[in-house]
Structures are given as structure tokens and as C-alpha cells.
Protein backbone atom coordinates (compact mmCIF):
# COMPACT_ATOMS: atom_id res chain seq x y z
CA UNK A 1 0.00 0.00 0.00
CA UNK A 2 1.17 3.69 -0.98
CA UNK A 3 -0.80 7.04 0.03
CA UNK A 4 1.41 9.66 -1.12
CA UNK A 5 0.40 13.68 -0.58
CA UNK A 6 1.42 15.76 -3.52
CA UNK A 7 1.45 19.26 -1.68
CA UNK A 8 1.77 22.51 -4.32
CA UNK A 9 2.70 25.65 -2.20
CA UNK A 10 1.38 27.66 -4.37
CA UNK A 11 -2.13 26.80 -4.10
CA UNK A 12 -1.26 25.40 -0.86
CA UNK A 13 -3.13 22.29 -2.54
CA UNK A 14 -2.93 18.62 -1.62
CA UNK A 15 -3.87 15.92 -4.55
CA UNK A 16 -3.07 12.44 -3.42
CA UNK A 17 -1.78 9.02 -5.44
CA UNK A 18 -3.03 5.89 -3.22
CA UNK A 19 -1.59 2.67 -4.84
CA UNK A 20 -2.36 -1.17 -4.27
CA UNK A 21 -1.25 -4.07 -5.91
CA UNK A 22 -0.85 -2.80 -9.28
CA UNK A 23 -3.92 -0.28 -9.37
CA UNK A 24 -3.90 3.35 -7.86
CA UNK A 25 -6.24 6.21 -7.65
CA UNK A 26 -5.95 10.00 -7.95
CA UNK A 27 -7.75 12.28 -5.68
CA UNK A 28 -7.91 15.47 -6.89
CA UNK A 29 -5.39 15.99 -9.51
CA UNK A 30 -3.98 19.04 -10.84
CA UNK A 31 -3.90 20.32 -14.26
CA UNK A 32 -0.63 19.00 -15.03
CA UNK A 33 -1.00 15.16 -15.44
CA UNK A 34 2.42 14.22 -16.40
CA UNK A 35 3.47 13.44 -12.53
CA UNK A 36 0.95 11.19 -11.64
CA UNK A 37 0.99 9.07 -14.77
CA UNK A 38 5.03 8.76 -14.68
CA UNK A 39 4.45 7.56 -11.16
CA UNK A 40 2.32 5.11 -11.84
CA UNK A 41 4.51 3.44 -14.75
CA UNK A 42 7.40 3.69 -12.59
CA UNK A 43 5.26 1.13 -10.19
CA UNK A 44 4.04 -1.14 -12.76
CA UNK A 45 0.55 0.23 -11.86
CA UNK A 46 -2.59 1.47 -13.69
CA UNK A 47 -4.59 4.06 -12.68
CA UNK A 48 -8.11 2.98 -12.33
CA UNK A 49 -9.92 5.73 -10.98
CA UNK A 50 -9.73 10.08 -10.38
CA UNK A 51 -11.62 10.91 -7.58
CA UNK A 52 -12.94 14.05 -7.01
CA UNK A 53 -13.98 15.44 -3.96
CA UNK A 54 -15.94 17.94 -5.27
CA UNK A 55 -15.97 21.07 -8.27
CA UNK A 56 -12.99 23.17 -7.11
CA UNK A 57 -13.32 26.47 -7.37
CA UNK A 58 -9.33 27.46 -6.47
CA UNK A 59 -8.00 25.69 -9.21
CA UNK A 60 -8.52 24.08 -12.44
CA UNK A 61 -8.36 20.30 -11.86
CA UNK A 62 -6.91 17.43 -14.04
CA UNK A 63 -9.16 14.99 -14.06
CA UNK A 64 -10.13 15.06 -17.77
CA UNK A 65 -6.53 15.04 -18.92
CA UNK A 66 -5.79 12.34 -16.78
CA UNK A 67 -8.78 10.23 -17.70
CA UNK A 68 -8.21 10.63 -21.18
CA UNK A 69 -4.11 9.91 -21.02
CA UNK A 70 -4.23 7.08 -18.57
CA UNK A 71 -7.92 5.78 -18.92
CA UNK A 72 -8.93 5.88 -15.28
CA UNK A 73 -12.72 6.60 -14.38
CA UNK A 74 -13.87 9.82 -13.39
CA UNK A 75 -15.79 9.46 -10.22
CA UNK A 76 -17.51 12.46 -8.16
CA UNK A 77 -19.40 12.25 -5.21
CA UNK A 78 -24.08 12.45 -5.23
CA UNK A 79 -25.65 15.41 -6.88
CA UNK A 80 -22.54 16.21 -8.84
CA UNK A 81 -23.72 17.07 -12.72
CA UNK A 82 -20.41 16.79 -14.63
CA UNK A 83 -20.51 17.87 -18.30
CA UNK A 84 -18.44 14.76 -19.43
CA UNK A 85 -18.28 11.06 -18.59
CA UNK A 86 -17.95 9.87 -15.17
CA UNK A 87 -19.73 7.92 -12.61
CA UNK A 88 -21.56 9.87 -9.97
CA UNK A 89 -21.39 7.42 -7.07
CA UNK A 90 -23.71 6.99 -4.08
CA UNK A 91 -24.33 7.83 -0.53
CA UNK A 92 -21.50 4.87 0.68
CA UNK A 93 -20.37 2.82 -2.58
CA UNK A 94 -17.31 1.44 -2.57
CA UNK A 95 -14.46 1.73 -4.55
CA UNK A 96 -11.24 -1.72 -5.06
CA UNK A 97 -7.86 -0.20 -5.21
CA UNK A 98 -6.00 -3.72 -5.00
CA UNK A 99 -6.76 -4.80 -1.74
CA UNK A 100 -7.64 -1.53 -0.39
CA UNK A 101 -11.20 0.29 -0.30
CA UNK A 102 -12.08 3.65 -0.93
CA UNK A 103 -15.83 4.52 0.45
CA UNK A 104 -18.11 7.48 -0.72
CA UNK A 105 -19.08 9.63 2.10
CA UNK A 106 -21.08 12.18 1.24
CA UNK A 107 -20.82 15.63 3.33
CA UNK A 108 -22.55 18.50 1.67
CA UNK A 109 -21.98 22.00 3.20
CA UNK A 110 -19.07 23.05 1.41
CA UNK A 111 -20.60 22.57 -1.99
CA UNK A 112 -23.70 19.98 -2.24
CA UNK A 113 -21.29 17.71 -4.07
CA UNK A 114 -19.02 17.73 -1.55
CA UNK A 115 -17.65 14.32 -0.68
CA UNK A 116 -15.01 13.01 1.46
CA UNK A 117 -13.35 9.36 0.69
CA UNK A 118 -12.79 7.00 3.55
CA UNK A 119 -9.79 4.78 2.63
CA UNK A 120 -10.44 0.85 4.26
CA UNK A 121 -7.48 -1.50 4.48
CA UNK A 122 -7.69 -5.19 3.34
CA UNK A 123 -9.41 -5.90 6.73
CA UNK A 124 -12.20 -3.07 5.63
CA UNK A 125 -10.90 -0.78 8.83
CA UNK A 126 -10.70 2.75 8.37
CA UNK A 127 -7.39 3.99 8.21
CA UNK A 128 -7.64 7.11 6.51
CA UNK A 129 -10.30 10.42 5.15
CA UNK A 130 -9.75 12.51 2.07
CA UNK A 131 -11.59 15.03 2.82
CA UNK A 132 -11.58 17.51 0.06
CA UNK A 133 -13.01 21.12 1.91
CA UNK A 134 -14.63 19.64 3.93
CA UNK A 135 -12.15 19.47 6.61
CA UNK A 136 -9.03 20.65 7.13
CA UNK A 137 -6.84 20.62 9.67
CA UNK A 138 -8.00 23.18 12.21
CA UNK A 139 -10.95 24.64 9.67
CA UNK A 140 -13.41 23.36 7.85
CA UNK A 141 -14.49 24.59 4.33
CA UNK A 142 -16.00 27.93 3.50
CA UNK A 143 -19.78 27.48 2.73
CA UNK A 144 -19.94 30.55 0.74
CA UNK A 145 -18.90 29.64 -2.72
CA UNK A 146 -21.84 27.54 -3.72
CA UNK A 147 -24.45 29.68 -3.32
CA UNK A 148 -25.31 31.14 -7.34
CA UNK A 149 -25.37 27.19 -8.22
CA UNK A 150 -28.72 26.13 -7.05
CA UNK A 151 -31.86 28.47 -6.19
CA UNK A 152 -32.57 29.20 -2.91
CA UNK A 153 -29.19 28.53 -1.49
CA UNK A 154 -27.52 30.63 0.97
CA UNK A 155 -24.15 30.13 3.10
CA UNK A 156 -26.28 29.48 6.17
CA UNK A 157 -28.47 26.93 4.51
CA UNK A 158 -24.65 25.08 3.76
CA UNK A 159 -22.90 26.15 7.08
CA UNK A 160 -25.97 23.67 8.02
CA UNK A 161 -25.31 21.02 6.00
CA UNK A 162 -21.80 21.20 6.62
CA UNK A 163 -22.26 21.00 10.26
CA UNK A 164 -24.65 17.89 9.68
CA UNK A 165 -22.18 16.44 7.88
CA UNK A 166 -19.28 16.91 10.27
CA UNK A 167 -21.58 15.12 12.98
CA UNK A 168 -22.87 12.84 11.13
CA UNK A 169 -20.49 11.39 9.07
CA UNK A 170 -17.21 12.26 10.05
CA UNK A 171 -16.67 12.82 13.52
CA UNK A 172 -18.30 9.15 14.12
CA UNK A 173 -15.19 7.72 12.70
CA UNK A 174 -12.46 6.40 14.92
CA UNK A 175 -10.01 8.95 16.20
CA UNK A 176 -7.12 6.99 14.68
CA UNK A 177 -8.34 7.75 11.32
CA UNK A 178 -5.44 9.81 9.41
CA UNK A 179 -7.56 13.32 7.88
CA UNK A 180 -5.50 14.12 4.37
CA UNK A 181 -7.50 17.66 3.44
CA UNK A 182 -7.03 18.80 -0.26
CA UNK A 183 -5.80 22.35 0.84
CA UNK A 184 -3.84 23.94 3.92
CA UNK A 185 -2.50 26.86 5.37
CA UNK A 186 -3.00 29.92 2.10
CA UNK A 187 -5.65 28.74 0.37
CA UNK A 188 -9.21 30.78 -0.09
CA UNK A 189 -10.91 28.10 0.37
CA UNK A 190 -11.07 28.27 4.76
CA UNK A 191 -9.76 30.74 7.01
CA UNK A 192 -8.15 29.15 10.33
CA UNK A 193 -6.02 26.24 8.50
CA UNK A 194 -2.93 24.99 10.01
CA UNK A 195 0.31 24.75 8.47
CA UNK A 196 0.17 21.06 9.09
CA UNK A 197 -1.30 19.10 6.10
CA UNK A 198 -2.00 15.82 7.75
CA UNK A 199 -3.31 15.16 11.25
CA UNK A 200 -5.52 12.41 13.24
CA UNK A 201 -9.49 12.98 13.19
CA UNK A 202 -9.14 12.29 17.22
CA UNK A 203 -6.75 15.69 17.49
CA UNK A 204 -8.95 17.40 15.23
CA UNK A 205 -11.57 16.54 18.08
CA UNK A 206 -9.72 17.89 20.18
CA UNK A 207 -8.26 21.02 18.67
CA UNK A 208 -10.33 22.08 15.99
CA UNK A 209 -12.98 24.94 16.59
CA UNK A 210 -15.96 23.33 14.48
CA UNK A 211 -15.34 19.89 15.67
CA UNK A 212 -16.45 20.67 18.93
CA UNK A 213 -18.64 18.37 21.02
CA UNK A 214 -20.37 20.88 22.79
CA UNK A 215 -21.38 23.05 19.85
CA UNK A 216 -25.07 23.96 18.68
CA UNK A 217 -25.75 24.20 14.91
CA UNK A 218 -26.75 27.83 15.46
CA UNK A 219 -22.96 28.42 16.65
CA UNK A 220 -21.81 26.52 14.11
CA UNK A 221 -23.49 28.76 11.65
CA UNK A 222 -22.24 31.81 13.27
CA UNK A 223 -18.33 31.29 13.64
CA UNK A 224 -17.67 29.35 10.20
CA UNK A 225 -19.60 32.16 8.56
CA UNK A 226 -17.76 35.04 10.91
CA UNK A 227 -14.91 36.59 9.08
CA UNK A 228 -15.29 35.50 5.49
CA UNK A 229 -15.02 38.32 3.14
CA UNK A 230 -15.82 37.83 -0.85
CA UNK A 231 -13.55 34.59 -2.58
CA UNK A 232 -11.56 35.97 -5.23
CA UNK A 233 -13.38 36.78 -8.67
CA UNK A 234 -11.77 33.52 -10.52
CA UNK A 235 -13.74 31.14 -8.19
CA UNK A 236 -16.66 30.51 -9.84
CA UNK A 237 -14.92 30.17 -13.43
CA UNK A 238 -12.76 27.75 -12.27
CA UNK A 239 -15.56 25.61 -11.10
CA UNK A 240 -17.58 26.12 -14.31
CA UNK A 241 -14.45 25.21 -16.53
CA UNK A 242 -14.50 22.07 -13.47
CA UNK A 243 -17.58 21.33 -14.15
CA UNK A 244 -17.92 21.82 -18.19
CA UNK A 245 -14.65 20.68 -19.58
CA UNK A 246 -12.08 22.48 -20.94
CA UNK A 247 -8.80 22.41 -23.33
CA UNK A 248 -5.93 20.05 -23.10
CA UNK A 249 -3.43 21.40 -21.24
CA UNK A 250 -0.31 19.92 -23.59
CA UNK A 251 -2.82 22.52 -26.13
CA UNK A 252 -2.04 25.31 -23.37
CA UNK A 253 1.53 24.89 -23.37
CA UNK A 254 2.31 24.77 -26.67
CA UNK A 255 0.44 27.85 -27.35
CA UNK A 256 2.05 29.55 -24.47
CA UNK A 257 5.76 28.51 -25.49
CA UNK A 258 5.83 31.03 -27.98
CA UNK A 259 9.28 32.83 -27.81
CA UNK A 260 9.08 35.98 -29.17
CA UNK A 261 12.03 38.67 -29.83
CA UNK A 262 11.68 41.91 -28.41
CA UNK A 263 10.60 42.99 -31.78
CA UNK A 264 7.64 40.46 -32.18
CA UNK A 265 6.87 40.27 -28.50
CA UNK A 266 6.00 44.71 -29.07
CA UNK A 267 4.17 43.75 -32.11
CA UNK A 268 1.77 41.60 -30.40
CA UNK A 269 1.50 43.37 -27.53
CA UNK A 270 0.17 46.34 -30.20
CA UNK A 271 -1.63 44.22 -32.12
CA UNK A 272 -3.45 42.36 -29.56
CA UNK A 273 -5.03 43.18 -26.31
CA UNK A 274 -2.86 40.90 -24.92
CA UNK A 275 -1.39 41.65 -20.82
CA UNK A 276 2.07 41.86 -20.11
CA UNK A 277 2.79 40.14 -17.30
CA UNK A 278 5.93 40.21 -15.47
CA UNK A 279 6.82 37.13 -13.03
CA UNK A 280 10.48 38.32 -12.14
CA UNK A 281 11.27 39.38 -8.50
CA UNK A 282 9.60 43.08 -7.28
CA UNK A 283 12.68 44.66 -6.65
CA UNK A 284 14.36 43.51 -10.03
CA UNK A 285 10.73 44.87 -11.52
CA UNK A 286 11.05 48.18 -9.82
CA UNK A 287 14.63 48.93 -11.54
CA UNK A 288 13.02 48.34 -15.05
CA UNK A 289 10.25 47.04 -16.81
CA UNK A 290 8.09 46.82 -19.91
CA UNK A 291 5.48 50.19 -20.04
CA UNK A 292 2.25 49.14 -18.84
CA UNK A 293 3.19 45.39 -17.73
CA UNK A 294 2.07 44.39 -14.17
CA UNK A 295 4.55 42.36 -12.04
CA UNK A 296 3.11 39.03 -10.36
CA UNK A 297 6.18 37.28 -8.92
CA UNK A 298 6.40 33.85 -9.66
CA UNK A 299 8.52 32.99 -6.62
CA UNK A 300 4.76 33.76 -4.17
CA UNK A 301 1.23 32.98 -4.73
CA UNK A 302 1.63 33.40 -8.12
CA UNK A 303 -1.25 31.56 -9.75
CA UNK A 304 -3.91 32.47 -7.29
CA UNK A 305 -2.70 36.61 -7.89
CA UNK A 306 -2.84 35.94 -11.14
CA UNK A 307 -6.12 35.07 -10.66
CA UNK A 308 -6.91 37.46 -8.44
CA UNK A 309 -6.15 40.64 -10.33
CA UNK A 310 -6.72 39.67 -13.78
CA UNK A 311 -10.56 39.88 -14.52
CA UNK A 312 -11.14 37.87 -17.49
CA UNK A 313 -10.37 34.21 -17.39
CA UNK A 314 -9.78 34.53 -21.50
CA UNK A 315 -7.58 37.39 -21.38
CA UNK A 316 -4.28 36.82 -23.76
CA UNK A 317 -1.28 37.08 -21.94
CA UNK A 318 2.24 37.91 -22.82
CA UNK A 319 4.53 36.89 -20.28
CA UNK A 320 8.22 38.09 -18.98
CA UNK A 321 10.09 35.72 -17.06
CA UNK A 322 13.64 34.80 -15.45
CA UNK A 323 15.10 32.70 -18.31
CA UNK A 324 14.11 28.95 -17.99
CA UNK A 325 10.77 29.40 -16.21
CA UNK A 326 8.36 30.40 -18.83
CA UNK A 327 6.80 26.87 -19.04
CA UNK A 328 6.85 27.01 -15.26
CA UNK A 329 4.68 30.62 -15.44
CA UNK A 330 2.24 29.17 -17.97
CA UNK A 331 1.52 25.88 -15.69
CA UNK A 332 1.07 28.12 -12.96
CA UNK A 333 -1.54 30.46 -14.96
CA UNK A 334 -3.07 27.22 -16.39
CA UNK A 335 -3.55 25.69 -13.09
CA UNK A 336 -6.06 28.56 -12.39
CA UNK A 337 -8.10 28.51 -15.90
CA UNK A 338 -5.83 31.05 -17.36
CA UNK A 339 -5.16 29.28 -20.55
CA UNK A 340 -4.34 31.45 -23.06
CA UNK A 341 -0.75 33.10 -22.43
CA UNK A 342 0.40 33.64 -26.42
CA UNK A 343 3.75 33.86 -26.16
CA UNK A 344 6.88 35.02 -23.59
CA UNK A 345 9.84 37.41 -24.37
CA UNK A 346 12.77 35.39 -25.48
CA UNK A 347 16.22 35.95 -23.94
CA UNK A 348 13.94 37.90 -20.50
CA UNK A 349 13.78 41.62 -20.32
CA UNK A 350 17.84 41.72 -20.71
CA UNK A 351 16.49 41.27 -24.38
CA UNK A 352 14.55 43.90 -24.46
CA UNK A 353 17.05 46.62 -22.75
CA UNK A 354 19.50 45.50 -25.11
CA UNK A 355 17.47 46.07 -28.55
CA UNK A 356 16.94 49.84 -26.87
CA UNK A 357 13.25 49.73 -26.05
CA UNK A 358 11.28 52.11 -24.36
CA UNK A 359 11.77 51.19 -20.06
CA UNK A 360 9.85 52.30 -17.54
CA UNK A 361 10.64 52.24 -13.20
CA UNK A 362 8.78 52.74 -9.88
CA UNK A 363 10.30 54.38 -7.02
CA UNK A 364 11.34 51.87 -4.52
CA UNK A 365 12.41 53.18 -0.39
CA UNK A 366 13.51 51.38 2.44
CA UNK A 367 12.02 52.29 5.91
CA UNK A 368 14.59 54.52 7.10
CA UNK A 369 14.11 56.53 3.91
CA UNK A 370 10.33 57.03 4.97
CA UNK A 371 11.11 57.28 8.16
CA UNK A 372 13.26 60.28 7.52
CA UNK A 373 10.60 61.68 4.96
CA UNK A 374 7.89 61.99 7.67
CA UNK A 375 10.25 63.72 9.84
CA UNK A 376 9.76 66.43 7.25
CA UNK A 377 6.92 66.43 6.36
CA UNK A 378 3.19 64.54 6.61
CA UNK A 379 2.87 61.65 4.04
CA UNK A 380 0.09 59.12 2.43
CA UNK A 381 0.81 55.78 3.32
CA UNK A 382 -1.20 53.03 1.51
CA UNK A 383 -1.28 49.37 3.53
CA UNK A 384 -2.49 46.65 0.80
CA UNK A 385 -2.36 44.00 3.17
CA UNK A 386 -6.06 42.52 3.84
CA UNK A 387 -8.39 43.52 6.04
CA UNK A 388 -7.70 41.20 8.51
CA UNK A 389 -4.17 41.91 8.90
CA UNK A 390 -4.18 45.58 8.86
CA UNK A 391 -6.71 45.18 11.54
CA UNK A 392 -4.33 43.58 13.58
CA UNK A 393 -1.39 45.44 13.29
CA UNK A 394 -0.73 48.78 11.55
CA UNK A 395 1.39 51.81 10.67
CA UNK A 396 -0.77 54.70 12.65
CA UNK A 397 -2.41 56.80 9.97
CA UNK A 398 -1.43 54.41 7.36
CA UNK A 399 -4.95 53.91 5.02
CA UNK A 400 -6.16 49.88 4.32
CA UNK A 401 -6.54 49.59 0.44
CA UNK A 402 -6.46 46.10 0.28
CA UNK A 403 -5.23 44.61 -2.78
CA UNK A 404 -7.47 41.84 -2.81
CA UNK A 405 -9.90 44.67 -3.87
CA UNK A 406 -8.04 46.58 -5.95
CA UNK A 407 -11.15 48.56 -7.97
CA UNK A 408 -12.93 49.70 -4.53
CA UNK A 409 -8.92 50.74 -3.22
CA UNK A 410 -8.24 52.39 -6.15
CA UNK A 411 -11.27 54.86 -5.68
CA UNK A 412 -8.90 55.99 -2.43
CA UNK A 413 -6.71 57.46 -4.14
CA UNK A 414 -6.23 60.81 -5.64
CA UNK A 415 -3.61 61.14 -8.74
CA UNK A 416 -2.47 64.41 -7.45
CA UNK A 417 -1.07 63.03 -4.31
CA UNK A 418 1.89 60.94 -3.57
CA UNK A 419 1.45 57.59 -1.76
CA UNK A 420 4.01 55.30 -0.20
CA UNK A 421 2.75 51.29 -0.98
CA UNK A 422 3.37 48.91 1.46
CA UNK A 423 2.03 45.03 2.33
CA UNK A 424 3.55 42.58 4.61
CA UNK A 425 7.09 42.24 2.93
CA UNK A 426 7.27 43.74 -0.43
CA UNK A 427 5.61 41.25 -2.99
CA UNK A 428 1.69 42.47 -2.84
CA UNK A 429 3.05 46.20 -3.00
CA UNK A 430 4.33 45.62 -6.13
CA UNK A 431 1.82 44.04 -7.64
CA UNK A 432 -0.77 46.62 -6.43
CA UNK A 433 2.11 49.75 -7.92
CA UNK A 434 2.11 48.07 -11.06
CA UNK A 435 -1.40 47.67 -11.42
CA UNK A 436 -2.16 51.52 -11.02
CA UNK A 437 0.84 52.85 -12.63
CA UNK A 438 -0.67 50.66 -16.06
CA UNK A 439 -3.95 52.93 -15.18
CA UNK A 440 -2.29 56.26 -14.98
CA UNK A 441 -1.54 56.68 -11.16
CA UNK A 442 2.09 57.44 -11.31
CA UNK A 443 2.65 59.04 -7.53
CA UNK A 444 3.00 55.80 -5.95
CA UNK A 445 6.53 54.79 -4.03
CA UNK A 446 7.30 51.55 -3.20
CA UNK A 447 8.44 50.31 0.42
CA UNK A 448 10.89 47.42 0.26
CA UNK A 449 10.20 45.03 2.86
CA UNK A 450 7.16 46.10 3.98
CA UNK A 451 5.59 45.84 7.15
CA UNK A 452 7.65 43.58 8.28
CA UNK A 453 10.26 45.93 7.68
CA UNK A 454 8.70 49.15 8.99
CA UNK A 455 8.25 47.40 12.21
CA UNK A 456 11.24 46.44 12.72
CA UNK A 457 12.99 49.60 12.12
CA UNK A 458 11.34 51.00 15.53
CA UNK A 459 10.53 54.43 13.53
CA UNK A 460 6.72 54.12 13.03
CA UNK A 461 4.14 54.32 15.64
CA UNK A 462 2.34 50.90 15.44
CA UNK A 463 -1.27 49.75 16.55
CA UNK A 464 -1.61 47.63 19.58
CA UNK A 465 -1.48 44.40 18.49
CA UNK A 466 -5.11 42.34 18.41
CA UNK A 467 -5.32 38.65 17.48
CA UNK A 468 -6.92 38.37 13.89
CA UNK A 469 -9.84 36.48 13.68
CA UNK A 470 -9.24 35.06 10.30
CA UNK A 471 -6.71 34.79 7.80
CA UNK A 472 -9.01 35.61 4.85
């Protein structure tokens, strides 16, 4: 027997690859299939089934690549309405892996699809729950997202059915049961989630706030719904693209691997209404860039930013990137449903310095820098950090704009004033800058190291500190 976790940082995202005597099972894939099928042939094994707990919303899944490469069954949990072949299993059928057992359990709250699979050994004892968003360790899934898919449902009526389904189906199981979540500590998708990605279903008893024995449905209504601000605009694409089909991803990256020379790469950034989008570091940004490009680092959140700040899922996209991860940028934007980058800048932006285009720059300070400017004089300082965290902790007189909503934060600001950008450590600020310098706001300064590092200078005057309620 083999359960391996296959964690992704970036969408803090666990998929899983359960093997048994020559068959194995996929729970949860991601877009790129390549992994799971070269693990399986380095076994000897076929992969009989993807599994999916449920229409993801964060990300794009694999399953149909996978199911078409490898011929494995699609399987999804009751109620699911997939736009493509697959089996939509009952309330407790049962699954052969070899000589293991996988059993449907389904647990609507998060979605109404929402199903967790309880893995049985060859004795038929539980041993261990994937459990999608349903649970997590120390959370439980957001029951918000679902809502616009069937009539008359609102985020209490699932924080209801999510609560039923934690009692009634879940925390029945023996506390020795292994809980393997399909997202932790980052992801959208909850708001208290540990770092850990693994844990028992006894110490989640224990430990975790909506587990508790004591609690009433009404309170468990109340505190999963307290603190949940709007998911990020891409959500509900991703599930429909989830739920309807879309392209091949091998299509994706061909399209996207595209190497342009400066020359071309300015042509079709004319002649389309394609985005430029920079993935290099936000300090090497800041020193020079492409007019009008918007910097998303690839070494951070990348994919769900991406998502987050770029509106239309179909929007073509020209990318910039550290030589040697352009393929890695357009899995990452693919991963999210954004599947039609057209082509990258070949030889990075050293190319285009050296064939004497047109640069632009934003204004980058440290904190002792600012802190010597508002010795002088009163200044505008913009924190992009979320709600949440400003809340927390912040630079007195510093003004929330979070970047998670960028449109309503832009409305803050006047043109005719300068403002000095700062998040938790330097990589939101950019992104924000960028953003509003490609719409004409060109009075906005950088702070290198943000928060983090305006704190620790001992310059600022600094909230009292007040435990955040959620990390959303």
C-alpha cells in the first residue's frame, strides 16, 4: 500500500496518489497530469480511478486530462452534474484499489457535491479520510462559494449542512483515522487552517474549533460564517471550466511557449489586447520594466494573484520571465483557468534593454528613507495588506486599500497626491504599484520590505497588536 500527498505551495493544494497491488487512484489531480501518470509506470501500476472530492473552485483540476491519457474513471461524489463522462457514485459505494477500499461519504456544506473518501485496508478498517473542503486541519471549508449554483441557497443553509455532515459522518469515525484535506495553510478556500497538512481525526476533536462536542448548529453557523469576506473573482470560473470541460493542457503549453524577440513580442502586444505580465522578482521589476506590464512574482502565490487581479479568465497574456521558467509561469496560470498566455519574451527583459526599447521604473524606499521623509513632512501611506491583517497590526495613519480589492482601493486614491505602498514584505506592493501605474496613477513609491520591515525599524508608531480572527 502507498498514500502519497502531492502538496503545491502555491495553491497550498494537496492531490493524493493511493496505490495497491498494481492499481492506484488519484484524488484530486492538478492540471498537469504528467506526474501522476510517470508515477504510476514507474510502479508497474494502472490508474483505475480520479476521484474528485468535489468542483474546485481554487483551481482548475486534471481529471479530464488524466482520464483521457491514462484511462482511469472519473468518479464524483451524489448530486454532482459533470458535463463529461464519469460515474456519480452513491451515498457509501465502494471503490477496489488492489486490496484496499475507498468509500463514498457524502458531506454537503461546502458545496452539495461535496464528498469526502474514507480509505479501508484489506481488513475493511478505516485507516484514513480525504476530505476535500470539507475538513481541514483546524478549519473546515468555507460554505460561501456555492451559493449562485442552485436556487434558494444561501451560506447558512450550507454552514448547516456542513455542520450535519461533520456530525454525522465524520466525527463518528475512529479517532485513529489519518484526515488528508485537499488544501492547507493559504488557500481561499477556509480561514483558520494549520500549516500542518496531515493530522488524526481524534486531534482534530480535540483542537479544531468546528469539531467541537459541545457546539449547537446555530454556533456553528455563526463562527464558520464570521470573518469571510468575498472569494476571489476567478472562483466561480474555475468551477464552471471544473464542471464543463475544458482544453488540453499539452494545447495550453504549446500555445504559451511562444518565444518571441523583443521585436515580435512589441508587435503583439500592439496588435493584440494581450497583458504583459511580469513574473520576475519586485525589486528587479522596480529597476526596469516593460510600459504598462504588471509584475506578479512567480517565486509567491503566483497563480492564485494571477487570478486574483486579472478579470477575465480569457484574457491573452504575454509573459516576462527569469530565463528557464516560462513553461513554469504558464503551468502556474493554467492551473487557475488562465489558458491562453500567447507567447513570452525570449532571452527575458535583458532582451529587451538591449534592442533599446522604451523602459519604464517605480520608485522603490527602504524604511529609514520614509522614516526620515515623515520627519519632514506629513505623508500618504497606503497598507495593501487585507483587512484582517491591517486590523491587527498597523502603521498609525497608514490607510487599508487592500489589494485583494483593488477597484474599490483604487477609488482611495487621488492622482495628485503621492502615496508610499506597502504590504507585509514587499511582494503584494508591487503588484498593487504596477497595477495603477498601467492605469495612470504614477505618484505611488514603493516600500521594500514592507511591514515587516517598517516594524522592525522602531521608527513608526504601530497599533496595539489584536489577534486576527481570520486569515481571509
Amino acid at each position: 500500500m502507498k498514500v502519497e500527498q502531492i502538496y503545491t505551495g502555491c495553491l497550498a493544494h494537496g492531490a493524493y496518489y493511493i496505490e495497491s497491488n498494481g492499481e492506484a487512484v488519484v484524488i484530486d489531480p492538478l492540471r498537469e497530469v504528467e506526474p501522476y501518470i510517470q508515477r504510476a509506470e514507474k510502479n508497474g501500476s494502472k490508474i483505475k480511478y480520479v476521484l474528485e472530492t468535489h468542483f474546485h473552485a481554487d483551481f482548475v483540476s486534471g481529471h479530464l486530462d488524466l482520464s483521457n491519457k491514462s484511462g482511469a474513471t472519473i468518479v464524483y461524489g451524489p448530486t454532482a452534474k459533470p458535463g463529461f463522462n464519469a460515474i456519480v457514485a452513491e451515498d457509501g459505494q465502494e471503490f477496489k484499489i488492489g486490496e484496499l477500499t475507498l468509500k463514498v461519504l457524502h458531506t454537503p456544506g461546502h458545496t452539495m457535491e461535496s464528498t469526502c473518501y474514507l480509505l479501508l485496508n484489506e481488513k475493511s478498517s478505516p485507516i484514513g479520510l480525504f476530505s476535500g473542503d470539507t475538513l481541514f486541519i483546524g478549519d473546515v471549508g468555507r460554505p460561501d462559494l456555492a451559493q449562485k449554483l442552485v436556487a434558494d441557497l444561501t451560506q447558512e443553509k450550507l454552514a448547516g449542512h456542513l455542520y450535519d455532515s461533520l456530525r454525522n459522518k465524520i466525527m463518528t469515525l475512529p479517532d485513529d483515522v489519518i484526515v488528508y484535506p485537499a488544501h492547507g495553510a493559504g488557500s481561499a478556500c477556509g480561514k483558520k487552517m494549520s500549516k500542518e497538512t496531515t493530522d488524526s481525526l481524534g486531534n482534530q476533536k480535540k483542537t479544531n474549533y468546528a469539531l467541537r462536542a459541545n457546539m449547537t448548529k446555530e454556533e456553528f453557523i455563526k463562527e464558520v460564517l464570521d470573518g469571510l469576506v468575498a472569494p476571489p473573482a476567478y472562483f466561480p470560473l474555475n468551477v464552471m471550466m471544473n464542471i464543463q470541460g475544458y482544453e488540453a493542457f499539452d494545447k495550453v503549453l504549446e500555445r504559451g511557449q511562444h518565444a518571441l524577440s523583443p521585436e515580435a513580442f512589441e508587435a503583439a502586444a500592439n496588435e493584440t489586447n494581450a497583458l504583459i505580465l511580469d513574473t520576475r522578482a519586485p525589486q528587479t521589476f522596480a529597476a526596469g520594466f516593460i510600459p504598462n506590464s504588471i509584475n506578479i512574482g512567480i517565486d509567491g502565490e503566483f497563480a492564485p494573484w494571477a487570478g486574483a487581479m486579472i478579470s477575465d479568465i480569457k484574457q491573452e497574456i504575454l509573459l516576462v520571465c527569469d530565463q528557464g521558467r516560462e513553461e513554469e509561469a504558464i503551468t502556474r496560470l493554467a492551473r487557475v483557468g488562465y489558458d491562453h498566455t500567447i507567447g513570452y519574451l525570449q532571452g527575458g527583459f535583458a532582451s529587451w534593454t538591449q534592442a533599446g526599447k522604451e523602459l519604464d521604473q517605480i520608485q522603490s524606499v527602504d524604511a529609514n528613507y520614509l522614516a526620515g521623509i515623515i520627519e519632514k513632512q506629513p505623508v500618504n501611506i497606503l497598507d495593501v495588506r487585507k483587512k484582517n491583517e491591517y486590523n491587527s497590526e498597523h502603521i498609525l495613519d497608514a490607510e487599508n486599500a487592500p489589494l485583494d480589492f483593488i477597484n474599490n482601493s483604487m477609488a482611495q486614491i487621488d492622482k495628485s497626491k503621492t502615496y508610499y505602498v506597502h504590504c507585509a514584505g514587499g511582494y503584494r506592493s508591487m503588484i498593487f504599484t504596477s497595477i495603477l501605474r498601467s492605469r495612470g496613477f504614477e505618484n505611488l513609491i514603493d516600500v521594500k520590505g514592507g511591514f515587516k520591515a517598517l516594524k522592525e525599524s522602531g521608527k513608526f508608531a504601530i497599533s496595539d497588536y489584536v489577534c486576527p480572527t481570520s486569515l481571509l
